[in-house]
N, C-alpha and C. Protein backbone atom coordinates (compact mmCIF):
# COMPACT_ATOMS: atom_id res chain seq x y z
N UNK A 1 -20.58 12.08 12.84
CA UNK A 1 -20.76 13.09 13.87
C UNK A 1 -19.70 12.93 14.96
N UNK A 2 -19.28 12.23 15.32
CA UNK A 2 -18.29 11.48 16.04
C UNK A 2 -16.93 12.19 15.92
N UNK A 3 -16.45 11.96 14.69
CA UNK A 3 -15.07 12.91 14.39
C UNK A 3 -15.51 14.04 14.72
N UNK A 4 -16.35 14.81 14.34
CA UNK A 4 -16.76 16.37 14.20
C UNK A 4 -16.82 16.68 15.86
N UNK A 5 -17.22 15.60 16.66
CA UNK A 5 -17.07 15.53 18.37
C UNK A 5 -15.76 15.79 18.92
N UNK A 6 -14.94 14.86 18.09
CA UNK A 6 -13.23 14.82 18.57
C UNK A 6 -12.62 16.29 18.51
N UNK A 7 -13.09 16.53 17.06
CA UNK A 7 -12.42 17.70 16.18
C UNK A 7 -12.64 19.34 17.36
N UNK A 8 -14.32 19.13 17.56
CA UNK A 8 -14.77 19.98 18.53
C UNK A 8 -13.88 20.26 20.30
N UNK A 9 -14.03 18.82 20.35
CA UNK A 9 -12.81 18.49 22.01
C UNK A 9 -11.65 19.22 21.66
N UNK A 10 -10.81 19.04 20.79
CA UNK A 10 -9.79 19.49 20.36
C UNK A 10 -9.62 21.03 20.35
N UNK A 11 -10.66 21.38 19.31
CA UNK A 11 -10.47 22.62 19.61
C UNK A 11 -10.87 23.64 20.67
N UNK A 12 -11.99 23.13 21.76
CA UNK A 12 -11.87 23.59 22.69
C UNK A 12 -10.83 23.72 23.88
N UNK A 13 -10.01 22.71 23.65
CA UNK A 13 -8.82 22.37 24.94
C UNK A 13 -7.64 23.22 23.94
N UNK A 14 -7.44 23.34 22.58
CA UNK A 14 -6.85 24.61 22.46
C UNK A 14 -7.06 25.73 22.01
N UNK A 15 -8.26 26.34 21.89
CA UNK A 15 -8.68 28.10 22.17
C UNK A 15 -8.59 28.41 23.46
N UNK A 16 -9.39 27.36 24.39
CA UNK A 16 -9.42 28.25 25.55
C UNK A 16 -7.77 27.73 26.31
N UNK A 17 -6.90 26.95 25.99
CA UNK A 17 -5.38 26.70 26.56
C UNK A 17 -6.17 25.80 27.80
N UNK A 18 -6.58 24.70 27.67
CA UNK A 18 -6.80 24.03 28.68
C UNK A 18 -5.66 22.82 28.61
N UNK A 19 -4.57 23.61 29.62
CA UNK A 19 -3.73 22.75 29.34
C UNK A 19 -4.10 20.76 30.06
N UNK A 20 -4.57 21.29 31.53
CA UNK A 20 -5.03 20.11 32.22
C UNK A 20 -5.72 19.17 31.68
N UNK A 21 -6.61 19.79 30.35
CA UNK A 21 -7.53 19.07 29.92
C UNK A 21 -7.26 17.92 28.86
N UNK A 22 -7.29 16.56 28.30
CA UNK A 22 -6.97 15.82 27.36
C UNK A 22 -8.53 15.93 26.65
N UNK A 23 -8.31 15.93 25.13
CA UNK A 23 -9.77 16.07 24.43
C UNK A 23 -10.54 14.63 24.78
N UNK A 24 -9.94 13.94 25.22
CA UNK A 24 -10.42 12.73 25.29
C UNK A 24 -11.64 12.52 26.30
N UNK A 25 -10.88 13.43 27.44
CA UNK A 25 -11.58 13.17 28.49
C UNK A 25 -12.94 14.16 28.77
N UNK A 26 -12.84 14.98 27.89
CA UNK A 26 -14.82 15.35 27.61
C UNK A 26 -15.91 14.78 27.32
N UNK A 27 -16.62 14.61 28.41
CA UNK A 27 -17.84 13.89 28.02
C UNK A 27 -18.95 14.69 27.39
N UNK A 28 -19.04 14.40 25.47
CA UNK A 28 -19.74 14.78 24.97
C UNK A 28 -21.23 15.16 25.23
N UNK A 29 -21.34 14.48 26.41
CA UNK A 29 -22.97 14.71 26.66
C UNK A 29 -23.78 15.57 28.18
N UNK A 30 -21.99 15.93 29.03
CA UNK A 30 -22.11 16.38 30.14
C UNK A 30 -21.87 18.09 29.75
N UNK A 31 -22.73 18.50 30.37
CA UNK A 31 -22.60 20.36 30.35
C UNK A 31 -21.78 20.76 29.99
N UNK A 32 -21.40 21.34 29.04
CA UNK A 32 -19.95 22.09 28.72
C UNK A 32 -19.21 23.39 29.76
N UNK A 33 -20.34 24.05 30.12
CA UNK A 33 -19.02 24.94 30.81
C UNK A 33 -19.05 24.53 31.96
N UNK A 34 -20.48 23.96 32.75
CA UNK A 34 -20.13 23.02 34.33
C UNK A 34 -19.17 22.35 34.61
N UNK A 35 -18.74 21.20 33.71
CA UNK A 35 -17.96 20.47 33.26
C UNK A 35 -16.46 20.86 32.91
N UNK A 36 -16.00 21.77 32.70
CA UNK A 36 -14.72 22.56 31.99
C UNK A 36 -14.64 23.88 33.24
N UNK A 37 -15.80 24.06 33.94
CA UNK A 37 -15.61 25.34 34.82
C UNK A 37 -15.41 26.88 33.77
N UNK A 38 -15.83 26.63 32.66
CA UNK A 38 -15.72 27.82 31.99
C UNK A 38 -16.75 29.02 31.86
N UNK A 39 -16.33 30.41 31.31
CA UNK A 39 -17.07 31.21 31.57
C UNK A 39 -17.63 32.48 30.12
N UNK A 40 -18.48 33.17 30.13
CA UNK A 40 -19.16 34.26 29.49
C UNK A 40 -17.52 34.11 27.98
N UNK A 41 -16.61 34.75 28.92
CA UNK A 41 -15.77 34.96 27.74
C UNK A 41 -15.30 33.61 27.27
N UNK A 42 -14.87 32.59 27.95
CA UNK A 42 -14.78 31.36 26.86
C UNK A 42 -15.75 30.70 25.94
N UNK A 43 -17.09 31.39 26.37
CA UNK A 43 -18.36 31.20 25.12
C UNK A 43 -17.58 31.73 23.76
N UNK A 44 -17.15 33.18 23.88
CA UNK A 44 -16.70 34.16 23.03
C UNK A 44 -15.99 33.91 22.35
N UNK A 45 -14.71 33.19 23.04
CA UNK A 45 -13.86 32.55 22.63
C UNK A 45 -13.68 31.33 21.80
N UNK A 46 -14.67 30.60 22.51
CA UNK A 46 -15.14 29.10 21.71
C UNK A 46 -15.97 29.70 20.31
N UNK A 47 -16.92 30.51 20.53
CA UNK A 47 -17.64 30.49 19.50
C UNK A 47 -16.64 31.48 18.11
N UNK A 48 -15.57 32.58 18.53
CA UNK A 48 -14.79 32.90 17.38
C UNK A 48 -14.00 31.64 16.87
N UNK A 49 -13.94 30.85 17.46
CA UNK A 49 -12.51 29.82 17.17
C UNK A 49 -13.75 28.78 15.90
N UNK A 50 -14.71 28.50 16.45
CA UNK A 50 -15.74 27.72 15.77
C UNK A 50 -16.02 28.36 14.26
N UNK A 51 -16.07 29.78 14.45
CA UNK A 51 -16.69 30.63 13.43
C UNK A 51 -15.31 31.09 12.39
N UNK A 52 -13.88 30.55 12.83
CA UNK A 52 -12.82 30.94 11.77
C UNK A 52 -12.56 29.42 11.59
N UNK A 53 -12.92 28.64 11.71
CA UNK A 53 -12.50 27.10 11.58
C UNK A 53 -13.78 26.61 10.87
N UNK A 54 -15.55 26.94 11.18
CA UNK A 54 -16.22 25.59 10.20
C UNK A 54 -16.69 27.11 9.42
N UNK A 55 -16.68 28.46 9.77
CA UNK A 55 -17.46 29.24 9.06
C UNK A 55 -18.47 29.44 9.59
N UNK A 56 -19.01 29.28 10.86
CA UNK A 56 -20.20 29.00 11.39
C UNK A 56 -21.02 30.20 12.45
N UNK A 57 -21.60 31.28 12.09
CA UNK A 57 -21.89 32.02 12.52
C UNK A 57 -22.90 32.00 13.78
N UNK A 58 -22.27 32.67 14.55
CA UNK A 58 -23.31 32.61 16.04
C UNK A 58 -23.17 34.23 16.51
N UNK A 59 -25.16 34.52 16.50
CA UNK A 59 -25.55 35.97 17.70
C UNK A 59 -25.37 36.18 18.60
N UNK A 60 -24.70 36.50 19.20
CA UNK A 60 -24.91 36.95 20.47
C UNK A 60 -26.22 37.17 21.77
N UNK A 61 -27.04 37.47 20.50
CA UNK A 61 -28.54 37.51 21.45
C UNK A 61 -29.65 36.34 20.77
N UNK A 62 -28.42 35.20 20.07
CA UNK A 62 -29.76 34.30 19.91
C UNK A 62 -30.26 33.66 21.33
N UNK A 63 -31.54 33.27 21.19
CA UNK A 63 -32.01 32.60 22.25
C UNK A 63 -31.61 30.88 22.29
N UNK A 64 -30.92 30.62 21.28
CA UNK A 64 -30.72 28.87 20.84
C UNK A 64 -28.84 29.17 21.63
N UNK A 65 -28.31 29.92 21.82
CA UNK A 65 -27.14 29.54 22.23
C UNK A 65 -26.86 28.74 23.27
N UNK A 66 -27.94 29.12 24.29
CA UNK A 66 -27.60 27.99 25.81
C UNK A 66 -27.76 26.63 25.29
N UNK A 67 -28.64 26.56 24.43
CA UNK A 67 -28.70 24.98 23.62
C UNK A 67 -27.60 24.32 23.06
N UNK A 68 -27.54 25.30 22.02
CA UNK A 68 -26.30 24.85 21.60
C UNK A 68 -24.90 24.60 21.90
N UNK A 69 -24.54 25.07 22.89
CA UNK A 69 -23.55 25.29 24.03
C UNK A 69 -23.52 24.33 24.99
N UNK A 70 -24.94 23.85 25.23
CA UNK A 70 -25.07 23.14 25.93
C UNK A 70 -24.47 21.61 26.27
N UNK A 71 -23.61 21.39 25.52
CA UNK A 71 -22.55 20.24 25.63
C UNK A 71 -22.03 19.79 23.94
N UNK A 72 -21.18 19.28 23.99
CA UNK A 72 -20.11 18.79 22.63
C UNK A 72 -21.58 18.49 21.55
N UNK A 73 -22.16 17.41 22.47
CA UNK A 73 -23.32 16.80 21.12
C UNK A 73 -24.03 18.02 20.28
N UNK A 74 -24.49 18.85 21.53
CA UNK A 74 -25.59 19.80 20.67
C UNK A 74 -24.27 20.67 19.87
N UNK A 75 -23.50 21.57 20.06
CA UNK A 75 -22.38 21.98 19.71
C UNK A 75 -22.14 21.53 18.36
N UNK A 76 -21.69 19.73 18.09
CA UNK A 76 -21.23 19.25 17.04
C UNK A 76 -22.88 19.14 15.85
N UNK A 77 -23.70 19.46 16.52
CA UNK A 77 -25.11 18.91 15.88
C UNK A 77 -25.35 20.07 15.26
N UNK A 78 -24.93 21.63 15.67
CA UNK A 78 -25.26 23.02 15.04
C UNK A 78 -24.24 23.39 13.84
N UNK A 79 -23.19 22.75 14.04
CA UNK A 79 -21.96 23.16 13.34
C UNK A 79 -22.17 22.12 12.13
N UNK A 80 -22.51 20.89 12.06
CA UNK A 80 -22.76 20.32 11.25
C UNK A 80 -24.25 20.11 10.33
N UNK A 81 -25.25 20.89 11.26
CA UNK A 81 -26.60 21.94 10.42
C UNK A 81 -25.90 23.16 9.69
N UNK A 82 -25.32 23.91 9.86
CA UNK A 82 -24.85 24.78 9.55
C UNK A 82 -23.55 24.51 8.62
N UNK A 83 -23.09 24.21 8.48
CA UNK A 83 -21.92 23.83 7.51
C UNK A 83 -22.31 22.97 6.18
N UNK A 84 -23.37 22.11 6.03
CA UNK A 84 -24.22 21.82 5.51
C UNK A 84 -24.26 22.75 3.94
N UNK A 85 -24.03 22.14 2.32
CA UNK A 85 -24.26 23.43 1.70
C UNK A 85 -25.99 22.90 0.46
């Protein structure tokens, strides 16, 4: 789960162009957009970049997204339920 954490850091610091940001320095377990200062459209953003990279489909009006969103862990924990065959 760990790599799939890194892999996740990574690709968030390049969909959304966070240049300031090193993947390193995300703390997997602290709020994701509090934490990053990000917003509505970098959800959008994060979640197309997620969904052409593990295949991993996300609603728009699910009610599990603030969860899942809710920092790297839960994030890497849906993508790797879901990718799952």
């Amino acid at each position: 789960m760990e790599a799939l954490e890194q892999e996740l850091k990574k690709l968030i610091v390049e969909c959304l162009m966070l240049d300031d940001v090193l993947p390193s320095a995300i703390d997997s377990k602290k709020p994701l957009f509090e934490a990053l200062g990000l917003d509505s459209i970098d959800a959008l953003e994060l979640a197309l970049a997620i969904e052409r990279k593990y295949g991993v489909k996300f609603a728009p009006d699910d009610e599990r997204n603030r969860e899942i969103f809710a920092d790297v862990t839960h994030l890497a924990a849906y993508v790797a339920r879901e990718t799952r065959v």
